[in-house]
C-alpha atoms as a PDB file:
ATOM      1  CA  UNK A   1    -154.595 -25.384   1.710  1.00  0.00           C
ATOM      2  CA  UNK A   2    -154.343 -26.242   5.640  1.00  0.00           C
ATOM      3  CA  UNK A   3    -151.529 -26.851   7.178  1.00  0.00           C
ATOM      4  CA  UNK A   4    -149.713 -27.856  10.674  1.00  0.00           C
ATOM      5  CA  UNK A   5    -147.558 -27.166  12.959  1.00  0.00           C
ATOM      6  CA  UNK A   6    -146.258 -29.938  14.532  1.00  0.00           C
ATOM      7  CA  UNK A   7    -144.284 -31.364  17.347  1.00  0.00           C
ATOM      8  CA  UNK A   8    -142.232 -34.527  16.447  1.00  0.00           C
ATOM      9  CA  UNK A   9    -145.399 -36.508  15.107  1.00  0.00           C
ATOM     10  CA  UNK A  10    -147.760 -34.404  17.318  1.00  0.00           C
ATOM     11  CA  UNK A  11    -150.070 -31.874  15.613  1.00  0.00           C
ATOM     12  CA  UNK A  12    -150.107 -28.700  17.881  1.00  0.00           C
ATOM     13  CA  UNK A  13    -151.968 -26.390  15.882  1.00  0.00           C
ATOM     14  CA  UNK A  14    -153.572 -26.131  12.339  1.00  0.00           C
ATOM     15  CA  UNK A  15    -153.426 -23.131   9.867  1.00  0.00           C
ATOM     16  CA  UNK A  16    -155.127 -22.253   6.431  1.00  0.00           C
ATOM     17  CA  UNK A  17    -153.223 -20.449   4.044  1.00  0.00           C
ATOM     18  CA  UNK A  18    -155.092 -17.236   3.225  1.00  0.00           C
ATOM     19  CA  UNK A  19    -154.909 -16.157  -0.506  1.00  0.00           C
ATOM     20  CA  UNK A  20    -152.252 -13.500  -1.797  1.00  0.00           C
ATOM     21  CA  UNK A  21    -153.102  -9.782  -2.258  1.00  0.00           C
ATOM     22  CA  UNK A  22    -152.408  -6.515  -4.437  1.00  0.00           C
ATOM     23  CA  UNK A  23    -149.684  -6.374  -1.944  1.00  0.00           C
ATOM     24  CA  UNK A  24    -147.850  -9.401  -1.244  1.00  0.00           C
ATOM     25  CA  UNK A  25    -147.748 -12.799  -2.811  1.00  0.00           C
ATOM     26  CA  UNK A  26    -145.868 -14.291   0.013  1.00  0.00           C
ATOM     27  CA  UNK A  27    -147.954 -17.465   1.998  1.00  0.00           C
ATOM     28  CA  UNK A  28    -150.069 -16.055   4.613  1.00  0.00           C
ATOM     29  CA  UNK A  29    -151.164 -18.702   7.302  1.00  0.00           C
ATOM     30  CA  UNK A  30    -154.725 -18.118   9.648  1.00  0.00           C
ATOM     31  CA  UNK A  31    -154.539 -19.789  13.019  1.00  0.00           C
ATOM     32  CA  UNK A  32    -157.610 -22.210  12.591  1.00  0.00           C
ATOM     33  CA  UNK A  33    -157.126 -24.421  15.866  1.00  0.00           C
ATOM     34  CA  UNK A  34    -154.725 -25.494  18.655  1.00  0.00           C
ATOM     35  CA  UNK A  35    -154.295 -29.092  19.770  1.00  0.00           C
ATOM     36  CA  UNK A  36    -151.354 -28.954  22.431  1.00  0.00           C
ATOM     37  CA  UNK A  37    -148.317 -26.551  24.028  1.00  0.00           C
ATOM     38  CA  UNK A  38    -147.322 -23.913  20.983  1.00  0.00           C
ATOM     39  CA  UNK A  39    -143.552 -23.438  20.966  1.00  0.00           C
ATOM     40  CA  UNK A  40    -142.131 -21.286  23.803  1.00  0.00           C
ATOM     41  CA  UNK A  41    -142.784 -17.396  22.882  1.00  0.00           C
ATOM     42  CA  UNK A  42    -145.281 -18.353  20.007  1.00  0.00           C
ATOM     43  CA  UNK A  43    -147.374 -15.049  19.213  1.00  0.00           C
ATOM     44  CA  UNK A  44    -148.451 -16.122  15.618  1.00  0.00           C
ATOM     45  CA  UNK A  45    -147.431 -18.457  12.764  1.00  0.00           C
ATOM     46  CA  UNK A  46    -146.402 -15.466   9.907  1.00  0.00           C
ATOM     47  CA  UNK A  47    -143.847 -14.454  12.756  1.00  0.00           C
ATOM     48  CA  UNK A  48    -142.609 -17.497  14.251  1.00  0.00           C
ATOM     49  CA  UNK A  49    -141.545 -18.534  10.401  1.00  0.00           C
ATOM     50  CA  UNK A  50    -139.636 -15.437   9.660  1.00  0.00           C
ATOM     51  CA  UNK A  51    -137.709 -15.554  12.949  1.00  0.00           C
ATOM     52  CA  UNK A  52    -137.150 -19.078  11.596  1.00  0.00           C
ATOM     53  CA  UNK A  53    -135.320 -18.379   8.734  1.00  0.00           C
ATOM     54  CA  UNK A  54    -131.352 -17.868   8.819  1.00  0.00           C
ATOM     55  CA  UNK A  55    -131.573 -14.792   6.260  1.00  0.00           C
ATOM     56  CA  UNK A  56    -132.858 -12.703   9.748  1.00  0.00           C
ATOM     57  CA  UNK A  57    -129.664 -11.530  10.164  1.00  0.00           C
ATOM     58  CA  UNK A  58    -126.941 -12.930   7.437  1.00  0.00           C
ATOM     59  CA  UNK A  59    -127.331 -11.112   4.323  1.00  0.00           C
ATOM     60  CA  UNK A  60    -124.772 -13.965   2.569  1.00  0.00           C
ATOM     61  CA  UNK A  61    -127.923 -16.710   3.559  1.00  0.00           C
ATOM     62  CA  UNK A  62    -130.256 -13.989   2.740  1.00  0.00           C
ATOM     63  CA  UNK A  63    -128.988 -13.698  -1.176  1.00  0.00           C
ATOM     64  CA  UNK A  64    -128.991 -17.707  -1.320  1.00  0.00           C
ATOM     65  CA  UNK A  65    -132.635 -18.069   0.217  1.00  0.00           C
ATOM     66  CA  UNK A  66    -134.017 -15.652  -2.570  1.00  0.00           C
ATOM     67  CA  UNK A  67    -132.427 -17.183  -5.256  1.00  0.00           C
ATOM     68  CA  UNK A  68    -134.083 -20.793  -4.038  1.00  0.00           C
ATOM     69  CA  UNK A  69    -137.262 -19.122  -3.355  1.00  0.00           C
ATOM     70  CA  UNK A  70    -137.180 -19.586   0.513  1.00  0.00           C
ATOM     71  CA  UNK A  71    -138.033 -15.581   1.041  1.00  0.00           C
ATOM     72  CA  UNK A  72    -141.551 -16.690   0.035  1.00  0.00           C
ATOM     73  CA  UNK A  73    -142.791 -18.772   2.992  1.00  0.00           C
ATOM     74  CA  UNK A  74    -144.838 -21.200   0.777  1.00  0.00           C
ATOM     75  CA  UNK A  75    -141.395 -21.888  -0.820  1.00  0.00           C
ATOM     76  CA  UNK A  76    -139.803 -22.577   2.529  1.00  0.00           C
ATOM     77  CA  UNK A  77    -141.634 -25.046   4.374  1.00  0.00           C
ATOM     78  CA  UNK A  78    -142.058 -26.935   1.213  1.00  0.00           C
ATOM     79  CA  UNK A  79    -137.759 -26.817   0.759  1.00  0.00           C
ATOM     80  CA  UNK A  80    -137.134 -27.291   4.735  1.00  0.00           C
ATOM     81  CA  UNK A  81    -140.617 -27.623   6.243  1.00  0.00           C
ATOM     82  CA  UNK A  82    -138.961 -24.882   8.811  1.00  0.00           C
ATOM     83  CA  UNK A  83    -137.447 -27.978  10.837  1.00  0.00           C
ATOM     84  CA  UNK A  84    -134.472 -26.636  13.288  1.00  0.00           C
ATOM     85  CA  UNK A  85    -131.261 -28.369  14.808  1.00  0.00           C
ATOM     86  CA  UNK A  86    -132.677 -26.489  18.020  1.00  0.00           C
ATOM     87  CA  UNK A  87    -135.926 -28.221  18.672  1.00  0.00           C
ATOM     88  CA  UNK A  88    -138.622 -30.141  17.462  1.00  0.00           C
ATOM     89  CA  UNK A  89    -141.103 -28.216  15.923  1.00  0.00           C
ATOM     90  CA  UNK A  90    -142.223 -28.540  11.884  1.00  0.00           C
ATOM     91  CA  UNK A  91    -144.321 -27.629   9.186  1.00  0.00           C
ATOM     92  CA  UNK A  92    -146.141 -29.822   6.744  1.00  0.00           C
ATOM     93  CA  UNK A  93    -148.750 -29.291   4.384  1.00  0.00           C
ATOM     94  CA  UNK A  94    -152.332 -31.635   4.367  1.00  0.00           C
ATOM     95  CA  UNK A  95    -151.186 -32.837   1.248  1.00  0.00           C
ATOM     96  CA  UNK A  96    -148.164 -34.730   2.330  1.00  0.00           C
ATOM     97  CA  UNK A  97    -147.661 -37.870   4.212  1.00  0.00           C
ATOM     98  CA  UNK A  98    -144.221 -37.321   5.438  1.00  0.00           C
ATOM     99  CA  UNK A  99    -143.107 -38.078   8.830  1.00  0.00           C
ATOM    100  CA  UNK A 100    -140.794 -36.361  11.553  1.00  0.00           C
ATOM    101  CA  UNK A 101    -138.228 -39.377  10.800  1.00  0.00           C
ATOM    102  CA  UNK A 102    -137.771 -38.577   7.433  1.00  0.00           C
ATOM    103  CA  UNK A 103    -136.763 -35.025   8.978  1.00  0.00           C
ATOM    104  CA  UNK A 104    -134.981 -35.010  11.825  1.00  0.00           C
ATOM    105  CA  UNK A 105    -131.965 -33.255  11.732  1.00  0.00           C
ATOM    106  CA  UNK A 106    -130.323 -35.730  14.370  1.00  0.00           C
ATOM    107  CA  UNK A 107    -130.443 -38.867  12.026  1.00  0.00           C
ATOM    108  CA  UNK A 108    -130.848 -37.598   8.759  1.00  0.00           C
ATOM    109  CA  UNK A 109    -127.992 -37.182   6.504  1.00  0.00           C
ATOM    110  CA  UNK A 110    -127.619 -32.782   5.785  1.00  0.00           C
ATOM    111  CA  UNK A 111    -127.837 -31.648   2.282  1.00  0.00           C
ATOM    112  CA  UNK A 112    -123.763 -31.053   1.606  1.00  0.00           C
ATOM    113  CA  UNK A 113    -124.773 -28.658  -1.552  1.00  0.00           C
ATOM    114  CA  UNK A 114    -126.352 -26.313   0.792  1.00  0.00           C
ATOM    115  CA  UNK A 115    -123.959 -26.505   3.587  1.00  0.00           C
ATOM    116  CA  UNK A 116    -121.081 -25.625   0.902  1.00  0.00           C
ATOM    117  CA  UNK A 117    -123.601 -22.742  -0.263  1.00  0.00           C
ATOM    118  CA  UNK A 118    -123.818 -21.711   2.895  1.00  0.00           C
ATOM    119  CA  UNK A 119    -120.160 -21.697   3.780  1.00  0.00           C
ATOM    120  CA  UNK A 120    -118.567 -20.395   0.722  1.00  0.00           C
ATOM    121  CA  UNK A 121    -121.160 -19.600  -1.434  1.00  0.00           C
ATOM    122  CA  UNK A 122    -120.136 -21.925  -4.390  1.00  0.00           C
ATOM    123  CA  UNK A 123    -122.323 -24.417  -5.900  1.00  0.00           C
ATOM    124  CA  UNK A 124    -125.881 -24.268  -7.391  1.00  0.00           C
ATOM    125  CA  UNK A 125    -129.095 -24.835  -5.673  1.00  0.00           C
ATOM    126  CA  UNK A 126    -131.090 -27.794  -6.846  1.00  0.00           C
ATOM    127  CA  UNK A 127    -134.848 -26.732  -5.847  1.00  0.00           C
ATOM    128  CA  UNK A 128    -136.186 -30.156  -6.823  1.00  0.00           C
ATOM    129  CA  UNK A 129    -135.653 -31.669  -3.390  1.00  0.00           C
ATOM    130  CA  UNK A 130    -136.592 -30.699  -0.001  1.00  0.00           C
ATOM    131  CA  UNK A 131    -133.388 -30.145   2.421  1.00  0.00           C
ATOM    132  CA  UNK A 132    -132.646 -31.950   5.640  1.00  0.00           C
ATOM    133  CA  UNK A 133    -129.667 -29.404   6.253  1.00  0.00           C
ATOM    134  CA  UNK A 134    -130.096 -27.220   9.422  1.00  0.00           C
ATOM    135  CA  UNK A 135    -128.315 -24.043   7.495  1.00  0.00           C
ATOM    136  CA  UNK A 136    -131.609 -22.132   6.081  1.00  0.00           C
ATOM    137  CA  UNK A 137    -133.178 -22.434   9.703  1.00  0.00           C
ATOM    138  CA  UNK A 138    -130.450 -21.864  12.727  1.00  0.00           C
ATOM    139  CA  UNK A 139    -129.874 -17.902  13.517  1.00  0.00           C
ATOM    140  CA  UNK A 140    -126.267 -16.604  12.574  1.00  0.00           C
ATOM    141  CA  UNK A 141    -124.716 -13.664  11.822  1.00  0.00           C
ATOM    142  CA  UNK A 142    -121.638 -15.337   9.899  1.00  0.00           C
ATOM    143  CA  UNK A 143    -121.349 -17.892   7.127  1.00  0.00           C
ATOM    144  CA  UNK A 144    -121.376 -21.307   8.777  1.00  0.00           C
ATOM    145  CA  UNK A 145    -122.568 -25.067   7.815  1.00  0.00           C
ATOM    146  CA  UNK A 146    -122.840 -28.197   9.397  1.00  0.00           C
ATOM    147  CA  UNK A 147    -121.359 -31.313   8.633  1.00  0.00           C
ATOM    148  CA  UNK A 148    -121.599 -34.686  10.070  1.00  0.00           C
ATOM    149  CA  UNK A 149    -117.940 -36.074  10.701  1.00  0.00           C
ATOM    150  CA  UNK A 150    -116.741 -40.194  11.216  1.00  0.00           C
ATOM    151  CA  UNK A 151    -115.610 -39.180  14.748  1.00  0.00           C
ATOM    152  CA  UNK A 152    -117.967 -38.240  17.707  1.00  0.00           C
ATOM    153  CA  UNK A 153    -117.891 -35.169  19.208  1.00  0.00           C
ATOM    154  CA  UNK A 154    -116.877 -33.731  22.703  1.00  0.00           C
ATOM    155  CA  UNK A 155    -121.297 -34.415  23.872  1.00  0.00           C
ATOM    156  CA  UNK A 156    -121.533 -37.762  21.860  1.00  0.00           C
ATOM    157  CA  UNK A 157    -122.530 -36.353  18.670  1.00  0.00           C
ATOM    158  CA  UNK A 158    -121.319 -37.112  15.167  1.00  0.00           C
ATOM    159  CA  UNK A 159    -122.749 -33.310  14.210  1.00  0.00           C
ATOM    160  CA  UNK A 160    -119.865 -30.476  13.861  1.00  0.00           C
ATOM    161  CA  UNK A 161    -120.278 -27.101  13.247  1.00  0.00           C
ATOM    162  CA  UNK A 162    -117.988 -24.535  10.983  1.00  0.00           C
ATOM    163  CA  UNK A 163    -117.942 -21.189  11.744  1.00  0.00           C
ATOM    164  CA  UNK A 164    -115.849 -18.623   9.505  1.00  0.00           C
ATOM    165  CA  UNK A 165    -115.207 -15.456  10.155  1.00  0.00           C
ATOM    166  CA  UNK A 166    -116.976 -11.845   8.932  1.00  0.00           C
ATOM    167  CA  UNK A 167    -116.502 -10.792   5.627  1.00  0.00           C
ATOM    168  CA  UNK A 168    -115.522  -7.420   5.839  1.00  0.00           C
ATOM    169  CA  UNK A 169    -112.697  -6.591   8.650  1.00  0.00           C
ATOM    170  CA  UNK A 170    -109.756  -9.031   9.449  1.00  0.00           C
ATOM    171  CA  UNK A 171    -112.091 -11.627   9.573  1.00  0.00           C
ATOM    172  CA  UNK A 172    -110.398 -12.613  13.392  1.00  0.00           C
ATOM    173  CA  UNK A 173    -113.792 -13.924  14.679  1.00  0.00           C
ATOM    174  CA  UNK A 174    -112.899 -17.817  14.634  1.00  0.00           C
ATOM    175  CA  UNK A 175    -110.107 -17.261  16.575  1.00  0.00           C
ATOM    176  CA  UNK A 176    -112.130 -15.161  18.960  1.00  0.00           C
ATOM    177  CA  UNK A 177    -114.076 -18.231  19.325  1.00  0.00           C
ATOM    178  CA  UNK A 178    -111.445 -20.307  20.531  1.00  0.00           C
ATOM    179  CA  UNK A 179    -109.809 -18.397  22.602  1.00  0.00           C
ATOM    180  CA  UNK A 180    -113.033 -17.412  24.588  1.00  0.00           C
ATOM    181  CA  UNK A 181    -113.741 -21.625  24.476  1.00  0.00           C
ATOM    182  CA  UNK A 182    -110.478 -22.176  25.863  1.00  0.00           C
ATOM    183  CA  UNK A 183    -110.641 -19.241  28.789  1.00  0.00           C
ATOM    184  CA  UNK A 184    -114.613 -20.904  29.597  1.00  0.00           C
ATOM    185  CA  UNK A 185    -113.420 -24.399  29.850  1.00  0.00           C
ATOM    186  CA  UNK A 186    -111.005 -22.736  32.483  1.00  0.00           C
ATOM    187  CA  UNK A 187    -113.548 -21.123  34.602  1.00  0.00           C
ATOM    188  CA  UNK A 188    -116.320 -23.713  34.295  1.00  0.00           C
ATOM    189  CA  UNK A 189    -114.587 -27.194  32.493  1.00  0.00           C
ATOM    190  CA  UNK A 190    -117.542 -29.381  32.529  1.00  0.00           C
ATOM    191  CA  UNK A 191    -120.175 -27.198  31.185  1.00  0.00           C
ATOM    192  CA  UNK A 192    -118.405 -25.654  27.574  1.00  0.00           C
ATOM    193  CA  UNK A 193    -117.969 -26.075  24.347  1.00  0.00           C
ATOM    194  CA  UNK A 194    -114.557 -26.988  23.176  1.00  0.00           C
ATOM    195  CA  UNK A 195    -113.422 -25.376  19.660  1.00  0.00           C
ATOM    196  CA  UNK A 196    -110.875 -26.102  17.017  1.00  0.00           C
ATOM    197  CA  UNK A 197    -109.370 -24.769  14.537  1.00  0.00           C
ATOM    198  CA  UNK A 198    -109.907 -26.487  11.143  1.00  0.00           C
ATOM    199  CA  UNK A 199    -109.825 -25.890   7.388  1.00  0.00           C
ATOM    200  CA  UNK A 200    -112.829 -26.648   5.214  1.00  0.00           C
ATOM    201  CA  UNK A 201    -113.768 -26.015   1.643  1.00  0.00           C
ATOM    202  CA  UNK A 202    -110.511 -24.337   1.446  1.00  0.00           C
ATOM    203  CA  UNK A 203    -111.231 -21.881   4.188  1.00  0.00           C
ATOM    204  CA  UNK A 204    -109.846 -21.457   7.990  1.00  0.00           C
ATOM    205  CA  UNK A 205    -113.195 -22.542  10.462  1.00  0.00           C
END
């Protein structure tokens, strides 16, 4: 199977799925071609989908991405197509038609079973769909989701983000994260981030 990575609707560069191995029956992708610009510190496709993935360095997504499948990478890009709130770059397959407006993060509505999976761990994963949620493909260290709200944001956005805190210790880090929001917008007002604090699924964010 062949497949691309691509840049809004702009193929940038075309890969063929090698076949698994005594050792590993993950999805192994050979760079076949180039078309345009490769994302910004591209070395190779195997790598740029692990960095990717949220379970990098959360081992509460890493326990929820095995149980859906997404440690295999065939399993991944056919769940989230490795699509990120951060840019513009995706994965699709040559079998499927589907389009980078039937993805996009910015005008898609998220998946809310994952983002409650990803927040408090509750819920069950239905594999049956693919999932416009950013969760399984923004870097974290800390269980967070994203939710799209009825009022716009501080930038114009409709797109919040809930961040608890760590789950061993005093778990102090949201307030951390106002207070050094509050003591930024004093030094530099028109170029932060304001945060709140708020309660969701039952839990301080």
């Amino acid at each position: 199977m062949y497949y691309y990575l691509m840049n809004k609707n702009k193929p940038v560069a075309a890969f063929k799925a090698e076949p698994p191995n005594v050792f590993s029956d993950n999805l192994y992708l050979k760079l076949l071609e180039t078309f345009d610009q490769l994302p910004i510190g591209f070395q190779d496709i195997n790598s740029w989908l692990e960095n990717r993935k949220s379970s990098k360095h959360n081992a509460h997504l890493e326990g929820i991405m095995s149980q859906i499948g997404c440690d295999n990478n065939s399993v991944f890009l056919k769940l989230t197509h490795a699509a990120s709130i951060n840019d513009t770059f995706w994965v699709r397959s040559e079998e499927e038609s589907i389009t980078w407006e039937k993805i996009y993060l910015y005008q898609n509505q998220f998946n809310d079973n994952i983002s409650k999976l990803s927040f408090d761990g509750s819920g069950i994963p239905d594999t049956a769909f693919a999932y416009i949620s950013p969760e399984l493909a923004c870097e974290s260290s800390f269980r967070k989701c994203f939710r799209r709200e009825d009022q716009m944001g501080q930038y114009g956005s409709d797109i919040y983000i809930y961040k608890r805190g760590g789950e061993f210790g005093s778990g102090y880090e949201p307030y951390c994260e106002i207070l050094s929001s509050e003591i930024a917008n004093i030094i530099s007002p028109n170029n932060t981030v304001k945060y709140n604090m708020s309660a969701i699924y039952g839990c301080n964010a």
